[in-house]
Protein backbone atom coordinates (compact mmCIF):
# COMPACT_ATOMS: atom_id res chain seq x y z
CA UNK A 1 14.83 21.46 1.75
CA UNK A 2 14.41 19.18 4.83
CA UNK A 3 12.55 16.09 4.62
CA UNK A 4 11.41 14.18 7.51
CA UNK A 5 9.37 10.49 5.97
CA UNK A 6 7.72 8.63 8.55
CA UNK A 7 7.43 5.08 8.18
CA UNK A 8 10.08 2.05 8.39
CA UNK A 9 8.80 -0.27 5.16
CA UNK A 10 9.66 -1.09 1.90
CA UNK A 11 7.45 1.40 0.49
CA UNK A 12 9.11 4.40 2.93
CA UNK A 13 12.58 2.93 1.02
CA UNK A 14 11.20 3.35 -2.01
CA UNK A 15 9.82 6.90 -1.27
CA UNK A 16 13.37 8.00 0.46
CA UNK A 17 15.28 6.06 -2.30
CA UNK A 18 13.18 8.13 -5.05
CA UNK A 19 13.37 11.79 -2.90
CA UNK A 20 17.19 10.98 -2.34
CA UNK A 21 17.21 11.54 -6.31
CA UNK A 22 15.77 15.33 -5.60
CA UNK A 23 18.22 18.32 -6.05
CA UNK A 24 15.52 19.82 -4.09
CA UNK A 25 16.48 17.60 -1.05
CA UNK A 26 19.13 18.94 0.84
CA UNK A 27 18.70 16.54 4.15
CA UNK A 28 16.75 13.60 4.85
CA UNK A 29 15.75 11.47 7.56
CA UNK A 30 13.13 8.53 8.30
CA UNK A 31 11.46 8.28 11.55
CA UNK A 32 12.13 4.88 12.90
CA UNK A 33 13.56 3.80 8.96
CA UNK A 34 15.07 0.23 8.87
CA UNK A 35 18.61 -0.71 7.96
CA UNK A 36 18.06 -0.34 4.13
CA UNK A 37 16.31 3.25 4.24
CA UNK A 38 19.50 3.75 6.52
CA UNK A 39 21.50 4.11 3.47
CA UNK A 40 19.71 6.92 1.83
CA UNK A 41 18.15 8.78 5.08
CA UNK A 42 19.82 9.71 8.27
CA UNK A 43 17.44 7.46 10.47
CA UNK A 44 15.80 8.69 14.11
CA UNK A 45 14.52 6.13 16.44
CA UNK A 46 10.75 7.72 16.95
CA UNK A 47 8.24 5.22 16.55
CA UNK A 48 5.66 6.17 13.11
CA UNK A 49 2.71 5.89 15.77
CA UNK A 50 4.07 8.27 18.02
CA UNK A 51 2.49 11.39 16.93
CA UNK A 52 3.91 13.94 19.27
CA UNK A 53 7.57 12.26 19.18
CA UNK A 54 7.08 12.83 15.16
CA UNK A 55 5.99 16.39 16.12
CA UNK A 56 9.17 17.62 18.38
CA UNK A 57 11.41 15.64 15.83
CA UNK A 58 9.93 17.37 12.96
CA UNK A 59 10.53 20.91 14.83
CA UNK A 60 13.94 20.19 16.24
CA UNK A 61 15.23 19.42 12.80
CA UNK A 62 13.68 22.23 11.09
CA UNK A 63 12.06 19.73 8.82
CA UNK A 64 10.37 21.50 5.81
CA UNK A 65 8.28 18.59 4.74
CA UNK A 66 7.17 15.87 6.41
CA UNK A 67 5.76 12.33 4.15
CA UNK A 68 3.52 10.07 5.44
CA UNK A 69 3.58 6.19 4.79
CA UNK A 70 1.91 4.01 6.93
CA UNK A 71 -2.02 4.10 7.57
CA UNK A 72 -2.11 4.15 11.22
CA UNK A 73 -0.95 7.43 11.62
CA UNK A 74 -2.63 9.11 9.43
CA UNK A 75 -5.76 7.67 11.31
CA UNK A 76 -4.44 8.65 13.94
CA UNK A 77 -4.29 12.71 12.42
CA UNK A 78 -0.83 13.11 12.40
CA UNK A 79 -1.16 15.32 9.66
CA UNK A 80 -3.52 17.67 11.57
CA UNK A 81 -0.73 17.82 14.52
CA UNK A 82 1.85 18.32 11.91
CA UNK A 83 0.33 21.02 10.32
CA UNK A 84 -0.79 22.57 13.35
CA UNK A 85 2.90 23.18 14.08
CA UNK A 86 3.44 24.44 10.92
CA UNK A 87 5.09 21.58 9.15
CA UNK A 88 3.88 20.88 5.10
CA UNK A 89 2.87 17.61 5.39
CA UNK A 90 2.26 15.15 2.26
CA UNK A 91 -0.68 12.76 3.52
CA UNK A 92 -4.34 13.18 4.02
CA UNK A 93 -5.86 14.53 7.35
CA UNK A 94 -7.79 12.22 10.27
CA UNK A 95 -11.31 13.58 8.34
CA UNK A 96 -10.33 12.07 4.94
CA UNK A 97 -8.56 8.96 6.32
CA UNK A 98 -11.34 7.51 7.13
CA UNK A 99 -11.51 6.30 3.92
CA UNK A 100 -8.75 3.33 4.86
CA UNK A 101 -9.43 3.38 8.81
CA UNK A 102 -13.24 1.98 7.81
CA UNK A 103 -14.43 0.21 5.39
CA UNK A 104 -18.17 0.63 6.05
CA UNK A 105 -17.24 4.83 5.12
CA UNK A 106 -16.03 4.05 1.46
CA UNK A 107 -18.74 1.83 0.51
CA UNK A 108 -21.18 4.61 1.98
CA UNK A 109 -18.99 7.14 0.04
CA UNK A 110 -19.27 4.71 -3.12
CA UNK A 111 -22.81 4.27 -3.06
CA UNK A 112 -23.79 8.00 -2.07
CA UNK A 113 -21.87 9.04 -5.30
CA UNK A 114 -22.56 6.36 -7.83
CA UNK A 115 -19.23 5.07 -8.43
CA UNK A 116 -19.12 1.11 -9.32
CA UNK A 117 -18.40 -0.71 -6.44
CA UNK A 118 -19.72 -4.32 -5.20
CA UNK A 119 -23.18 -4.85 -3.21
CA UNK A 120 -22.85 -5.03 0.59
CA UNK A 121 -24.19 -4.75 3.73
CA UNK A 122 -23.04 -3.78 7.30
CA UNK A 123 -22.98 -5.62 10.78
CA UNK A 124 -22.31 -4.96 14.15
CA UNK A 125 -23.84 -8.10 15.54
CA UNK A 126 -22.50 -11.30 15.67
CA UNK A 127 -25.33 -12.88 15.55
CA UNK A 128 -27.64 -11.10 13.04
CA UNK A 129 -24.38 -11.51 10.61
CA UNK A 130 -24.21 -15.79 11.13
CA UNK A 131 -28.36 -15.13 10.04
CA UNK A 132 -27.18 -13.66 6.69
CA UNK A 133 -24.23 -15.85 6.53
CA UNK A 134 -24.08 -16.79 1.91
CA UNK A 135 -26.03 -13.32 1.58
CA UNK A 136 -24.67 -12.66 -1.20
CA UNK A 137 -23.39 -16.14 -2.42
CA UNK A 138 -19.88 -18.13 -1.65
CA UNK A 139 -16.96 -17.07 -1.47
CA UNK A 140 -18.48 -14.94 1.05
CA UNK A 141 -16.26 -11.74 1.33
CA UNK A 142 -16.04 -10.49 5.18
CA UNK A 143 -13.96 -7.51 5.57
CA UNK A 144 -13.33 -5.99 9.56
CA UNK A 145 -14.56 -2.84 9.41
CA UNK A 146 -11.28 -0.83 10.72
CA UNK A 147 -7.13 -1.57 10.21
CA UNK A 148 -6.28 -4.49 10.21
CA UNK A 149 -2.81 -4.21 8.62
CA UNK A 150 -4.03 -5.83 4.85
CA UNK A 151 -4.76 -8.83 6.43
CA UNK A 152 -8.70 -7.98 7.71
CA UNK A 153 -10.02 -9.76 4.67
CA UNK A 154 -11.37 -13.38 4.70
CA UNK A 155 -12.91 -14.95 1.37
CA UNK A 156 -15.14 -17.96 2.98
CA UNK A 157 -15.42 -20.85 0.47
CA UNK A 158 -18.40 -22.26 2.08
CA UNK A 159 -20.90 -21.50 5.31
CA UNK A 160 -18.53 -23.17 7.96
CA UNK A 161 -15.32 -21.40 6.83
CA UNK A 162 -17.51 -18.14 7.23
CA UNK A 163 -18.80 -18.98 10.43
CA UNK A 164 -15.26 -19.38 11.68
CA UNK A 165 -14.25 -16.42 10.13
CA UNK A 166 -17.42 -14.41 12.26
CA UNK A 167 -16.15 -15.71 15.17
CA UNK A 168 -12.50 -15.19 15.08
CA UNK A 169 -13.65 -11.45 13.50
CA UNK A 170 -16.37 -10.65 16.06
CA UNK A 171 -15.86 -13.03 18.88
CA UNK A 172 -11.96 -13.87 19.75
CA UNK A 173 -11.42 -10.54 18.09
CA UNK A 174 -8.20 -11.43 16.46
CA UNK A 175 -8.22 -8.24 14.59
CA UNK A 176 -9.33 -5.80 17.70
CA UNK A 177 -11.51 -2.96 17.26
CA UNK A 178 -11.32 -3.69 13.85
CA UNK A 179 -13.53 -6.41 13.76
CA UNK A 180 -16.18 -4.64 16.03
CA UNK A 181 -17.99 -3.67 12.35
CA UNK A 182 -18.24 -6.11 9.71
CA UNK A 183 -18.81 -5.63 5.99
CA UNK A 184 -20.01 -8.06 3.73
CA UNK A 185 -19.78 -8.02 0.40
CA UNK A 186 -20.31 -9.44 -3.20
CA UNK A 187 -18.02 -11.31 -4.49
CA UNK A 188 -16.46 -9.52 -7.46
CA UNK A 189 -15.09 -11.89 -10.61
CA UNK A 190 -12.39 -10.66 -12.79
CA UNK A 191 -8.89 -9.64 -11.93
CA UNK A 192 -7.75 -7.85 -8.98
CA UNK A 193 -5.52 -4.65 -9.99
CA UNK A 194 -3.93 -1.48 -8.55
CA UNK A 195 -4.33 2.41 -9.70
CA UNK A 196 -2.42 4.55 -7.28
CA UNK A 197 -3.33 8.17 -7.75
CA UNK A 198 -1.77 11.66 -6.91
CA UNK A 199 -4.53 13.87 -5.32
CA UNK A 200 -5.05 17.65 -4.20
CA UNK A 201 -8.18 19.48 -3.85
CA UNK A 202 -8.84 20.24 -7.26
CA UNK A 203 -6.69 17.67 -9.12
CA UNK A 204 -6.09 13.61 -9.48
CA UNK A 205 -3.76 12.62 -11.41
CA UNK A 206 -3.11 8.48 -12.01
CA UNK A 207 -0.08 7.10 -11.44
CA UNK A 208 1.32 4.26 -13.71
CA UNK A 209 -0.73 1.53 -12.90
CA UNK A 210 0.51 -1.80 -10.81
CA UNK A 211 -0.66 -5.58 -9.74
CA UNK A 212 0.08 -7.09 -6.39
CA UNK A 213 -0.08 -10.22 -5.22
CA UNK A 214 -1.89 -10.59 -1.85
CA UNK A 215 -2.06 -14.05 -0.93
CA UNK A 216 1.01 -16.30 0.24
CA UNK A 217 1.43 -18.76 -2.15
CA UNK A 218 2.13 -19.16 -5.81
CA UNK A 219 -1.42 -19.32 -7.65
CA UNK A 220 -3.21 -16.99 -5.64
CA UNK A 221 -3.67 -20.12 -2.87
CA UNK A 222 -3.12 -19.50 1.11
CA UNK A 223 -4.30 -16.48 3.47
CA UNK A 224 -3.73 -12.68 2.41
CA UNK A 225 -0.72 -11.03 3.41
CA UNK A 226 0.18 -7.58 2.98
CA UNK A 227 1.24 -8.13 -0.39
CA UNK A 228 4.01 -10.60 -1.93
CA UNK A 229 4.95 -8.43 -5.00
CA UNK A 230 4.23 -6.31 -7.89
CA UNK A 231 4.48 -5.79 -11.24
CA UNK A 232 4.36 -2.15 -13.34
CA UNK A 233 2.13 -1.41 -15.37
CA UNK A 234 -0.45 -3.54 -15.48
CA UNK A 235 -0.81 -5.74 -18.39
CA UNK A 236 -4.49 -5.97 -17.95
CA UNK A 237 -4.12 -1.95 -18.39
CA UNK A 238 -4.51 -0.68 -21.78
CA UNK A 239 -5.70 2.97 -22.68
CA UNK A 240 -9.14 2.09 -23.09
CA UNK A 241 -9.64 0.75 -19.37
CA UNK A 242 -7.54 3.48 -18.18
CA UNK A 243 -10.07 6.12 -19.79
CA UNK A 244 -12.64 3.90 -18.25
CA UNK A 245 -11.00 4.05 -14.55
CA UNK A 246 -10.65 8.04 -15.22
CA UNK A 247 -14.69 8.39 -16.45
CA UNK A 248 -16.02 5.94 -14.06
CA UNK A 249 -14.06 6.49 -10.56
CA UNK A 250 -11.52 8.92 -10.01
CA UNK A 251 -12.97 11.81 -11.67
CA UNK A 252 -16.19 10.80 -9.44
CA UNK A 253 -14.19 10.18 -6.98
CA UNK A 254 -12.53 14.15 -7.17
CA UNK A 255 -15.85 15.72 -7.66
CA UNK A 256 -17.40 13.20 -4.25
CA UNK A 257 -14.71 14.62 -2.30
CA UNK A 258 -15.13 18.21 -3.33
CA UNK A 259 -18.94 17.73 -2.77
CA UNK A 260 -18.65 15.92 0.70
CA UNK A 261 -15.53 18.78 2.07
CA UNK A 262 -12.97 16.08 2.15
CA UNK A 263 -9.65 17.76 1.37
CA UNK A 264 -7.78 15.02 0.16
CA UNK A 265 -3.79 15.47 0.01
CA UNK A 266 -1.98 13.15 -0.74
CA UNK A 267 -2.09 9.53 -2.34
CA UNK A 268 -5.04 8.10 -3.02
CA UNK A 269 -4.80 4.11 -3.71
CA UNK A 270 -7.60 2.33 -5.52
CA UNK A 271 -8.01 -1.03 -5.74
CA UNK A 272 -9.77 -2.58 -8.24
CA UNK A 273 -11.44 -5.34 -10.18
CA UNK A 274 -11.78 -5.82 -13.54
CA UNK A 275 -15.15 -7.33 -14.48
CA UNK A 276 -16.76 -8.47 -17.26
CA UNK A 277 -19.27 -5.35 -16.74
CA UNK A 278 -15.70 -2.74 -15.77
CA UNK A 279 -13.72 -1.83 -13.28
CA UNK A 280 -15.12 -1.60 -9.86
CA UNK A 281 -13.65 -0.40 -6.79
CA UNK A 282 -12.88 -3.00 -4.14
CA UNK A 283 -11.14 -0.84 -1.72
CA UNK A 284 -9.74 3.04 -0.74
CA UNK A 285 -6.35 2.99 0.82
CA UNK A 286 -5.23 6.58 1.72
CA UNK A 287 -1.20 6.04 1.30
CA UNK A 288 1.29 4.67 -1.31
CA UNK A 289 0.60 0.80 -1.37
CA UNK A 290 2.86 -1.38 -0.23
CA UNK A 291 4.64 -3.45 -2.87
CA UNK A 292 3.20 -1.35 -5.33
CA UNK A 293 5.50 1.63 -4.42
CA UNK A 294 8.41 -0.33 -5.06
CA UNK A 295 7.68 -1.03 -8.63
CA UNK A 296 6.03 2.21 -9.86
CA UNK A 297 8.41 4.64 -8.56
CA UNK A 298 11.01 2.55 -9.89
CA UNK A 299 9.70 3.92 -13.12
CA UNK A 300 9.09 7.60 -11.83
CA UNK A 301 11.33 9.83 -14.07
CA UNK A 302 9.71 13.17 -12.28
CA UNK A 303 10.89 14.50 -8.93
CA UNK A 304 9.16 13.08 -6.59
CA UNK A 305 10.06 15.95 -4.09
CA UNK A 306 8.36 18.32 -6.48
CA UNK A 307 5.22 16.24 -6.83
CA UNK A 308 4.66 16.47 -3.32
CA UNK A 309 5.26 19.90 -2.71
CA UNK A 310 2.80 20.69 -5.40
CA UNK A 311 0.10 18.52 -3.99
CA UNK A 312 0.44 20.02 -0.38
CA UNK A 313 0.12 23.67 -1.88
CA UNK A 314 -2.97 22.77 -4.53
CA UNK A 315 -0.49 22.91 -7.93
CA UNK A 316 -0.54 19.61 -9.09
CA UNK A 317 -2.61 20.46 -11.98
CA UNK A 318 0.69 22.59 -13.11
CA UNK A 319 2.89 19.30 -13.05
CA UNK A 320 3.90 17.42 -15.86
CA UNK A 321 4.66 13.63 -14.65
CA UNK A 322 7.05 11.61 -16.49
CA UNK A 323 7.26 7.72 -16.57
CA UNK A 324 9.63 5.19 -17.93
CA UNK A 325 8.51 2.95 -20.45
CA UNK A 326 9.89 0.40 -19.30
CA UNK A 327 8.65 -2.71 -17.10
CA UNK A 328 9.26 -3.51 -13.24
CA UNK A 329 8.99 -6.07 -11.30
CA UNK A 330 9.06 -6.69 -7.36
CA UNK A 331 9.63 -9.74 -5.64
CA UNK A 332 8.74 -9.70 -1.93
CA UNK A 333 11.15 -12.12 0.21
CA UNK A 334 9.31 -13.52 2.99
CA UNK A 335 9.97 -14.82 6.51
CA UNK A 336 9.23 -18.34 7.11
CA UNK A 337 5.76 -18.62 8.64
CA UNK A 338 4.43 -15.29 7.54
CA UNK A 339 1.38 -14.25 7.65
CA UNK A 340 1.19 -16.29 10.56
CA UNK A 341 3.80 -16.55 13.56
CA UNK A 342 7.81 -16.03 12.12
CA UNK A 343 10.97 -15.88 13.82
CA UNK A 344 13.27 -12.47 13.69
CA UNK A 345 16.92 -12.02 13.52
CA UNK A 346 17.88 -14.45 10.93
CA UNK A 347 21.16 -12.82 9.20
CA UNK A 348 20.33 -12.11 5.61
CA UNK A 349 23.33 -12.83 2.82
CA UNK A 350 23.94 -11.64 -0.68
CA UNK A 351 22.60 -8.45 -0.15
CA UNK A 352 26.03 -6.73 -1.83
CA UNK A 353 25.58 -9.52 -4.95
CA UNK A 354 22.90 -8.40 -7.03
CA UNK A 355 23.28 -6.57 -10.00
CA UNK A 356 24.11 -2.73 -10.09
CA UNK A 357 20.71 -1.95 -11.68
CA UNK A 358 18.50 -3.80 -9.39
CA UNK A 359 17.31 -2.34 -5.72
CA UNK A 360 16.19 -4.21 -2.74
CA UNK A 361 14.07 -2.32 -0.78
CA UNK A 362 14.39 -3.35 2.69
CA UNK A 363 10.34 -3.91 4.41
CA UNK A 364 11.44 -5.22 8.00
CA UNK A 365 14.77 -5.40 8.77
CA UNK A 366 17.69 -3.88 10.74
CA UNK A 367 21.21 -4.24 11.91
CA UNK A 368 22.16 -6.36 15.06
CA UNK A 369 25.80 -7.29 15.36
CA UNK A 370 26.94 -5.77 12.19
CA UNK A 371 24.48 -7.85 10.12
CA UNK A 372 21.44 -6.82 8.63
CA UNK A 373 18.65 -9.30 10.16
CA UNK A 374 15.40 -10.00 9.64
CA UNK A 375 12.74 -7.82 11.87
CA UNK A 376 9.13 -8.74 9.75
CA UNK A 377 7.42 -10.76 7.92
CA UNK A 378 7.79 -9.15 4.64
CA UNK A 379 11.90 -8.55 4.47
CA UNK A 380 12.96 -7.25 1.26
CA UNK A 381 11.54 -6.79 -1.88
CA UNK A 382 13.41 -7.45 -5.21
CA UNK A 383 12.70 -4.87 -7.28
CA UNK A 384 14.15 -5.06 -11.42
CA UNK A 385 13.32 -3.01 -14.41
CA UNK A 386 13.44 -4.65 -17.99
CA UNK A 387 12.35 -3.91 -21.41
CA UNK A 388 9.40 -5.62 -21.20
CA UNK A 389 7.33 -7.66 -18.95
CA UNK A 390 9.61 -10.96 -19.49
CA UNK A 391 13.09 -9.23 -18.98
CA UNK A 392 12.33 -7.61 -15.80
CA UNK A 393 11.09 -10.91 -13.86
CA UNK A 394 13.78 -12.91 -15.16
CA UNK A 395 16.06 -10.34 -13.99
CA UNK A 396 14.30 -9.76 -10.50
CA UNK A 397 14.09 -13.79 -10.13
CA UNK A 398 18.03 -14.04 -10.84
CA UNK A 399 18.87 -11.79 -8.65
CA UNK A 400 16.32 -13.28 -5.55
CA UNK A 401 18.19 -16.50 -5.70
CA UNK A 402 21.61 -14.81 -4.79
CA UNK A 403 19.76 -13.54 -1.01
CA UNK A 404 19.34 -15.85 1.15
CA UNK A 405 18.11 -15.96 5.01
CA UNK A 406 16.48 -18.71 7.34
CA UNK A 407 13.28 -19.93 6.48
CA UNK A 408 13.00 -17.35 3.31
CA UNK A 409 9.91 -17.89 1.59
CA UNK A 410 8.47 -16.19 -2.08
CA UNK A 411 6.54 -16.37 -4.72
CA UNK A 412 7.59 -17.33 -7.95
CA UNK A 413 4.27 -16.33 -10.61
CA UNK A 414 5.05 -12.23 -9.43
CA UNK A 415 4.38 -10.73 -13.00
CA UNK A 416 2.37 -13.12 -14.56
CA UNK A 417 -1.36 -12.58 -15.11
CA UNK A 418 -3.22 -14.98 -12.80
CA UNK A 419 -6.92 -16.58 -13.96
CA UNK A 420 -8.33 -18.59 -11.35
């Protein structure tokens, strides 16, 4: 079959480096792709956010299923145009992706169905927000309402860091529309961690489980990113918190979306922390998480082509998903600056060096000149399996210090359980 995946990150490489494995894939291409996915997909400069351009693609190659990465355009219902024209389309439609595009409809969602989640309460003005500013206590969690590309998060310390963080959200707008709604919430104690879920209208099915690593620096210190590795599975993960997860959110979470008419296809992301009282959910994402991705389906012995057929036609209750038992571990490779303001085009070297059994998953680069440059903030991401936890970030750690580019910036605790 065709397959058309729409996205140009690391976690669209590690989707078209998994669906490349498919007998069941005959051709595929990525829609705009980057120079990595390049070698694995036959990639066509249409921009992820330009629905109709996806559309016409999609028809003129005869594409037989299309796969969804990013957030934005599923937000933006490009699975509702795609279907419309008759394309099977892996991703959730512009009703149920609300669930990522605002904040203030999960917690609503959480609440109305009893599913542990922290305290919170909405704003829309700036100034009955700086009234409640230490609601709930310091570090005062402020989330903008809408996308804000993982970074619409602020943890304030103390009342002035959160009064800056109203303004820049509400006043300079430095996240958009996104900031136009605020949510603020309860701090949650424990450890952050990631269950990314296979979902059809009748079925959810957990993936392995996964930690990332959102903020910039090693110790969980500096602003969030989108995420500066992963780690699979979770060591904080053992069979009793996983029946736990099952009992207390997803299967809640199935039967809330059944009773509410959300017809959820696709990947469902949860992300979680692990309290003293359970797992609670801190956040919905409606996609594959991104550097999650890169480290679960590094373990995926199943056909990923398969699994996604079977959740657009309502089977995945008749598949039978297979994981490896052994450990991975991602290491996301930075530009200098990032999350703030970076410089592009630095030529990246060593990229033919690294070991046979390791993959680097390209997240924002592409070829200039016959080199493959930096184009993001997030570059590659190091990705190495071992037989346990140990082998697998030596391994990925080894082979990050034979890449090199300008400026290149990581962290070096990816795959170790952080307390703070």
């Amino acid at each position: 079959m065709k397959v058309l995946v729409v996205g140009s990150g690391g976690r669209e490489h590690a989707i078209s480096w998994k669906l490349k494995q498919s007998p069941k894939v005959s051709e595929l291409y990525c829609a705009p792709g980057n120079a990595g996915i390049a070698e694995d997909a036959e990639c066509v400069n249409v921009g992820a956010e330009d629905i109709q351009g996806i559309v016409s693609l999609a028809k003129e190659k005869k594409i037989d299923m299309a796969v969804i990465g990013p957030e934005v355009p599923l937000a933006m219902g490009i699975t509702d145009e795609l279907e419309k024209a008759g394309i099977k389309t892996f991703g959730p439609d512009k009703n149920c992706s609300q669930l990522e595009a605002s904040k203030s409809f999960t917690k609503s969602f959480l609440a109305r169905h009893n599913i542990p989640t922290a305290k919170y309460k909405e704003y829309t003005d700036i100034d009955a927000l700086k009234a409640d500013i230490g609601i709930y206590g310091y570090p005062m969690v402020l989330k903008a309402d809408g996308l804000a590309a993982g970074k619409g998060v602020v943890l304030a310390e103390n009342a002035v860091d959160a009064e800056k963080a109203i303004d820049e959200m509400m006043g300079e707008r430095v996240f958009g529309d996104a900031g136009d709604k605020v949510v603020v919430e309860e701090c949650l104690v424990g450890t952050e961690a990631s269950m990314l879920c296979f979902v059809d209208e009748h079925t959810i099915v957990p993936m392995e489980s996964a930690q990332d690593y959102k903020r910039i620096f090693d110790g969980d210190n500096g602003p969030n990113t989108g995420g500066m590795g992963s780690y699979s599975p979770s060591l904080l993960f053992d069979d009793e918190m996983k029946k736990r997860v099952m009992d207390d959110i997803l299967a809640p979470t199935l039967a809330g979306f059944q009773k509410d008419g959300l017809k959820f296809k696709g990947v469902l992301f949860v992300g979680l922390m692990l309290t003293k009282d359970g797992p609670k959910v801190i956040e919905f994402n409606n996609r594959f998480g991104d550097p999650e991705t890169q480290s679960v389906l590094m373990r995926l012995d199943s056909d990923l082509c398969e699994i996604f057929e079977s959740v657009c036609d309502n089977r995945l209750s008749e598949q039978e998903i297979k994981w490896s038992d052994k450990r991975a571990v991602c290491v996301v490779l930075a530009s200098g600056g990032y999350p703030g303001d970076y410089e592009k085009g630095k030529v990246i070297s060593g990229l033919r060096d690294v070991d046979d059994d390791v993959v680097v998953f390209h997240a924002g680069t592409k070829m200039s000149a016959g080199n493959v440059v930096t184009s993001g903030g997030r570059v590659l991401g190091v990705t190495a399996m071992g037989e346990n936890n140990d082998e697998a970030r030596a391994k990925a750690f080894d082979n990050v210090r034979r890449i090199s580019f300008e400026g290149m910036h990581y962290r070096e605790d990816i795959g170790l359980i952080l307390q703070k």
